[in-house]
Structure formats: structure tokens, C-alpha cells
Protein backbone atom coordinates (compact mmCIF):
# COMPACT_ATOMS: atom_id res chain seq x y z
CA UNK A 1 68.59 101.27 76.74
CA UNK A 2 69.14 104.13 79.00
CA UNK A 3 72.69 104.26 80.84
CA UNK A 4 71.35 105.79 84.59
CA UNK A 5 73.84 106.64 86.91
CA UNK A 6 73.18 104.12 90.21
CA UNK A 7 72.72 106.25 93.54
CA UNK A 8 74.36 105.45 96.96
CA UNK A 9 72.98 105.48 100.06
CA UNK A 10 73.69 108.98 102.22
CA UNK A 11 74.56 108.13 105.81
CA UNK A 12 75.87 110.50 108.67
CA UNK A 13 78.62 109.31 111.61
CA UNK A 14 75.96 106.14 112.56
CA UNK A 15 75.67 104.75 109.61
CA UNK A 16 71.84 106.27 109.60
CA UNK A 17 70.54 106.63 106.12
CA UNK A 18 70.20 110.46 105.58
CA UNK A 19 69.77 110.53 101.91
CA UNK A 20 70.74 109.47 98.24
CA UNK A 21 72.86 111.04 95.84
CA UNK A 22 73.84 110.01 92.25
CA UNK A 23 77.11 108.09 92.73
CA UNK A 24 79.66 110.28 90.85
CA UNK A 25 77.76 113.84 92.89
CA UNK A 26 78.84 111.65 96.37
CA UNK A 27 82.16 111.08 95.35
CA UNK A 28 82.58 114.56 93.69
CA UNK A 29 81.27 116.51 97.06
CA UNK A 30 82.73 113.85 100.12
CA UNK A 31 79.56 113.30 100.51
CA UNK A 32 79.57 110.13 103.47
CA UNK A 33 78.18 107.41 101.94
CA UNK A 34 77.64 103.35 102.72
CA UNK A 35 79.56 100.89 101.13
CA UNK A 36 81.18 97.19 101.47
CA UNK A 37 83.86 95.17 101.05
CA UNK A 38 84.04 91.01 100.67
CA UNK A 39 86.64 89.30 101.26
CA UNK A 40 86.44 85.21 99.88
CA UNK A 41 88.60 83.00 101.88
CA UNK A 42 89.83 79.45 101.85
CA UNK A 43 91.91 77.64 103.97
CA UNK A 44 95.17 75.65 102.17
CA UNK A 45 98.03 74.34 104.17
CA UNK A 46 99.85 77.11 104.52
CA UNK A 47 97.21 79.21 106.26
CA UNK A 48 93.85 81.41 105.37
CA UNK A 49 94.35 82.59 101.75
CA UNK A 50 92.17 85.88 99.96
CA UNK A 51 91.13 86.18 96.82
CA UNK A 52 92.23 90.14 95.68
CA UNK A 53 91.87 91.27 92.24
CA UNK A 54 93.20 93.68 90.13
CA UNK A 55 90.66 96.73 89.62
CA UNK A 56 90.48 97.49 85.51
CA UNK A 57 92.10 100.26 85.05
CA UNK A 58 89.40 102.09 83.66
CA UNK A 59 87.84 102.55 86.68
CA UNK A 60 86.59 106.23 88.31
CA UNK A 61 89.11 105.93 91.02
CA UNK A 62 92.02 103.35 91.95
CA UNK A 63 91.68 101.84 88.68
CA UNK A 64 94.88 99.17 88.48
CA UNK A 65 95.15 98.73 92.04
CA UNK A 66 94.85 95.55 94.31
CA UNK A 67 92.00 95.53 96.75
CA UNK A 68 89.85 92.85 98.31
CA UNK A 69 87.65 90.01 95.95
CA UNK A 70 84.43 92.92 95.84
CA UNK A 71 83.33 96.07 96.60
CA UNK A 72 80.90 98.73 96.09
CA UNK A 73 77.75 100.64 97.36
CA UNK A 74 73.91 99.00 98.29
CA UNK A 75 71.35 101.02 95.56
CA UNK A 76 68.84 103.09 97.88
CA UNK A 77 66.77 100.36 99.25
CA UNK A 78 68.43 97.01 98.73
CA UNK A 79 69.91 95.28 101.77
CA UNK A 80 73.80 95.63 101.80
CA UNK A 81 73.88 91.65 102.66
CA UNK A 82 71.75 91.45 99.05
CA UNK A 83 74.38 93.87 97.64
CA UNK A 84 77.48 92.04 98.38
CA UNK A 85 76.25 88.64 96.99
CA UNK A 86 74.98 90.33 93.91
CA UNK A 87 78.44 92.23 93.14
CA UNK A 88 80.44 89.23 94.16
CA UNK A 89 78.45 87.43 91.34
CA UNK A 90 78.25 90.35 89.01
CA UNK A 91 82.36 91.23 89.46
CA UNK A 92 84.19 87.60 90.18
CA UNK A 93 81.63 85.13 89.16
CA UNK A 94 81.43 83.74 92.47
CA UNK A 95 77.91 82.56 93.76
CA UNK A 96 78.23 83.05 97.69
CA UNK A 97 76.64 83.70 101.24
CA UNK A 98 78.25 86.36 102.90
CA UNK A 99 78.80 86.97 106.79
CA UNK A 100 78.85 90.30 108.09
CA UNK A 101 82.16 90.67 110.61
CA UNK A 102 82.06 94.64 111.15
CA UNK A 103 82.29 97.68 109.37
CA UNK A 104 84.72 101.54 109.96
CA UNK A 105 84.56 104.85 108.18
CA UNK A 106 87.36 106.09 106.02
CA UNK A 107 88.35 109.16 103.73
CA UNK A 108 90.62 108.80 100.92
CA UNK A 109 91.24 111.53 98.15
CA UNK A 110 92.75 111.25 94.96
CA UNK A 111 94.42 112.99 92.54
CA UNK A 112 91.47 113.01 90.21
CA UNK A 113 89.41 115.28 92.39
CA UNK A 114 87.10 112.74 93.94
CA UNK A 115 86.92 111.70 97.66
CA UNK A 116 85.81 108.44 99.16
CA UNK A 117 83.76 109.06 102.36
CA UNK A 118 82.67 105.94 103.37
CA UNK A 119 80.98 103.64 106.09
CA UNK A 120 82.42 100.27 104.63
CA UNK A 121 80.35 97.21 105.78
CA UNK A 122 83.09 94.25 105.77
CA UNK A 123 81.95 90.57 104.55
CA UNK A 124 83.35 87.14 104.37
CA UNK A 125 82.57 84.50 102.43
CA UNK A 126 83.85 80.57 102.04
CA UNK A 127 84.94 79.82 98.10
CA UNK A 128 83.20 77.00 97.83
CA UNK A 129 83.52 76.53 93.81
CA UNK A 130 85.54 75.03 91.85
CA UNK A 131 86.07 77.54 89.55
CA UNK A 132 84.69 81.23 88.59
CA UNK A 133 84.91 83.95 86.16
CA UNK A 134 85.79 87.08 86.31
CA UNK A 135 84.24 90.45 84.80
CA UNK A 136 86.93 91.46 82.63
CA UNK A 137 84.88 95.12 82.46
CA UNK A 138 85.48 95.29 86.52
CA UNK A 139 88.47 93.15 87.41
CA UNK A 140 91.60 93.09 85.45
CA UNK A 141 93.20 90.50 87.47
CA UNK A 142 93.25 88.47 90.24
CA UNK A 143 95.33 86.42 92.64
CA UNK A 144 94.99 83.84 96.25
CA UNK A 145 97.05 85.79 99.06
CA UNK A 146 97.64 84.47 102.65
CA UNK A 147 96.01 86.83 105.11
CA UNK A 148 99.00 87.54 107.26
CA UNK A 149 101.30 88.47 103.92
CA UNK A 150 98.64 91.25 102.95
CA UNK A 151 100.11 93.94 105.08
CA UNK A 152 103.47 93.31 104.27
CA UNK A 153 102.80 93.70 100.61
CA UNK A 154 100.75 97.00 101.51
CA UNK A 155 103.94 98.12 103.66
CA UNK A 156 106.26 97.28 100.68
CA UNK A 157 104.63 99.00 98.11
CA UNK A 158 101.31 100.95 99.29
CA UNK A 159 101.42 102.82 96.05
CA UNK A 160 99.80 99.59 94.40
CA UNK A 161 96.76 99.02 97.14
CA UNK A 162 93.42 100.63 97.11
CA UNK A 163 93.38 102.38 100.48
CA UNK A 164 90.67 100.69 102.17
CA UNK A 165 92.20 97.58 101.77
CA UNK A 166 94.58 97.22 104.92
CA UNK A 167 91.71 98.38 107.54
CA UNK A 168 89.33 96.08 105.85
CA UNK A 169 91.41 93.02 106.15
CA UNK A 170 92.43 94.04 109.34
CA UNK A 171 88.56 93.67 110.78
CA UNK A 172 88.78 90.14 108.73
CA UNK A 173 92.19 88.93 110.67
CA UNK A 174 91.14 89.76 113.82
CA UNK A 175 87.65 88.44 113.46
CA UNK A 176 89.17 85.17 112.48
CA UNK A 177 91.28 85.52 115.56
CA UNK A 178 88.89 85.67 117.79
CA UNK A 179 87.18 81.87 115.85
């Protein structure tokens, strides 16, 4: 079986597809690029919860750190709706329907050379299973955390948060503020 890099989707300050590139090449070169992140929710007494996980620390970049229940990049031609629900499935074992609630652009370098440049596309989704399981290759952990405590624990100790993570669940709070 051949081991093919994916591609991401090129896009300029719009979010207008301008291109592909093979994933690492994007991330090697800034190259701006669409992505997404999903958030699952569920309400408990105590207020909206999120389901973060751990990212294995083998990953490319961030590898270790806490960031929302999914994320990644659309391949060149597949809907970034389709995308979402297939890497929530493929990462967390979670078989959802996302809602689209907004999407920014970020930068974020790291030590290792590489740059995220990214339009990140921001989903929701009920957890409406009773259990799931996790792709121990992708996720090394995982953990339910009230909304409003997320940006305390990024305040307290950033170090341990991917970077996209507080403007991401910032668009989620203040879309459910506005339900």
C-alpha cells in the first residue's frame, strides 16, 4: 500500500480556493490554507461541557497538547462539512452531524520550523452516544470541560494548549450566547 501525503486546500484572505499543496510543503512554506475545528458539546448540570483531547505526541506539530474534540484540513474537493464528520469518526469515534457556527484566520509558528496559516472553519456537534473510542494513533487523551473554565485553564498554563484553541471556542461561546 502506498503511504501518499494528503493535500490541503490553498485559499487566499476570502477563504477562495487558490490551490493545493501537499500538506507538510503548506505547513513548511506558511502557505494559507483551510482547515476546521469541532467542538462536541453536552449539556450536564453544571453548564455546557467540551470534549478536548490530548493530541499524541507524535504528532507534526503541538503533539501533547490540549485542543478541541477534532481538527484538520478538507482533501482538495471534499466538502469541509463531509470533512469534519469523517475526522470526528476517524479521531474520537464519534458518529455526528456537525453545525457550522463561523470560522477566523490565524498564524502560529513553532519551534520545529513549521507555520500554521489557516482559515479554520469552526463546528459543533451534540454527543449523542453513549460511549466512543478514541484513535490512540491521533488522540492520546481526552477529557469533558465546561465551556466557561476553558480560558482560564488556557490563561493558567497556555504552554499546554494548541493555539487555535481559545479563538475557536471563543466563536463556540458566543454563538451559544446568542441561542
Amino acid at each position: 500500500m502506498l503511504n501518499i501525503e494528503p493535500e490541503v486546500i490553498l485559499v487566499d484572505e476570502h477563504d477562495q480556493q487558490i490551490g493545493t499543496a501537499k500538506k507538510l510543503a503548506a505547513h513548511q512554506q506558511a502557505l494559507c490554507h483551510r482547515a476546521f475545528s469541532v467542538f462536541v458539546l453536552r449539556n450536564s448540570a453544571i453548564g455546557t461541557e467540551v470534549l478536548l483531547q490530548q493530541r499524541q505526541v507524535n504528532k507534526y506539530h503541538c503533539g501533547g497538547l490540549w485542543t478541541n474534540t477534532c481538527c484538520s484540513h478538507p482533501y482538495p474537493n471534499e466538502d469541509t462539512h463531509v470533512a469534519a464528520e469523517r475526522r470526528l469518526l476517524e479521531e474520537m469515534g464519534i458518529k455526528a452531524t456537525v453545525q457550522f457556527i463561523g470560522k477566523f484566520h490565524y498564524v502560529a509558528k513553532f519551534e520545529n520550523g513549521l507555520t500554521e496559516n489557516e482559515i479554520d472553519h469552526v463546528f459543533i456537534a451534540p454527543f449523542t452516544q453513549q460511549d466512543f473510542q478514541i484513535n490512540s494513533s491521533e488522540v492520546q487523551d481526552y477529557q469533558w470541560v465546561l465551556l466557561a473554565d476553558i480560558f482560564d485553564k488556557i490563561l493558567a498554563k497556555p504552554q499546554q494548549y494548541t493555539p487555535w484553541l481559545e479563538a475557536s471556542a471563543r466563536l463556540v461561546q458566543n454563538y451559544l450566547a446568542t441561542r
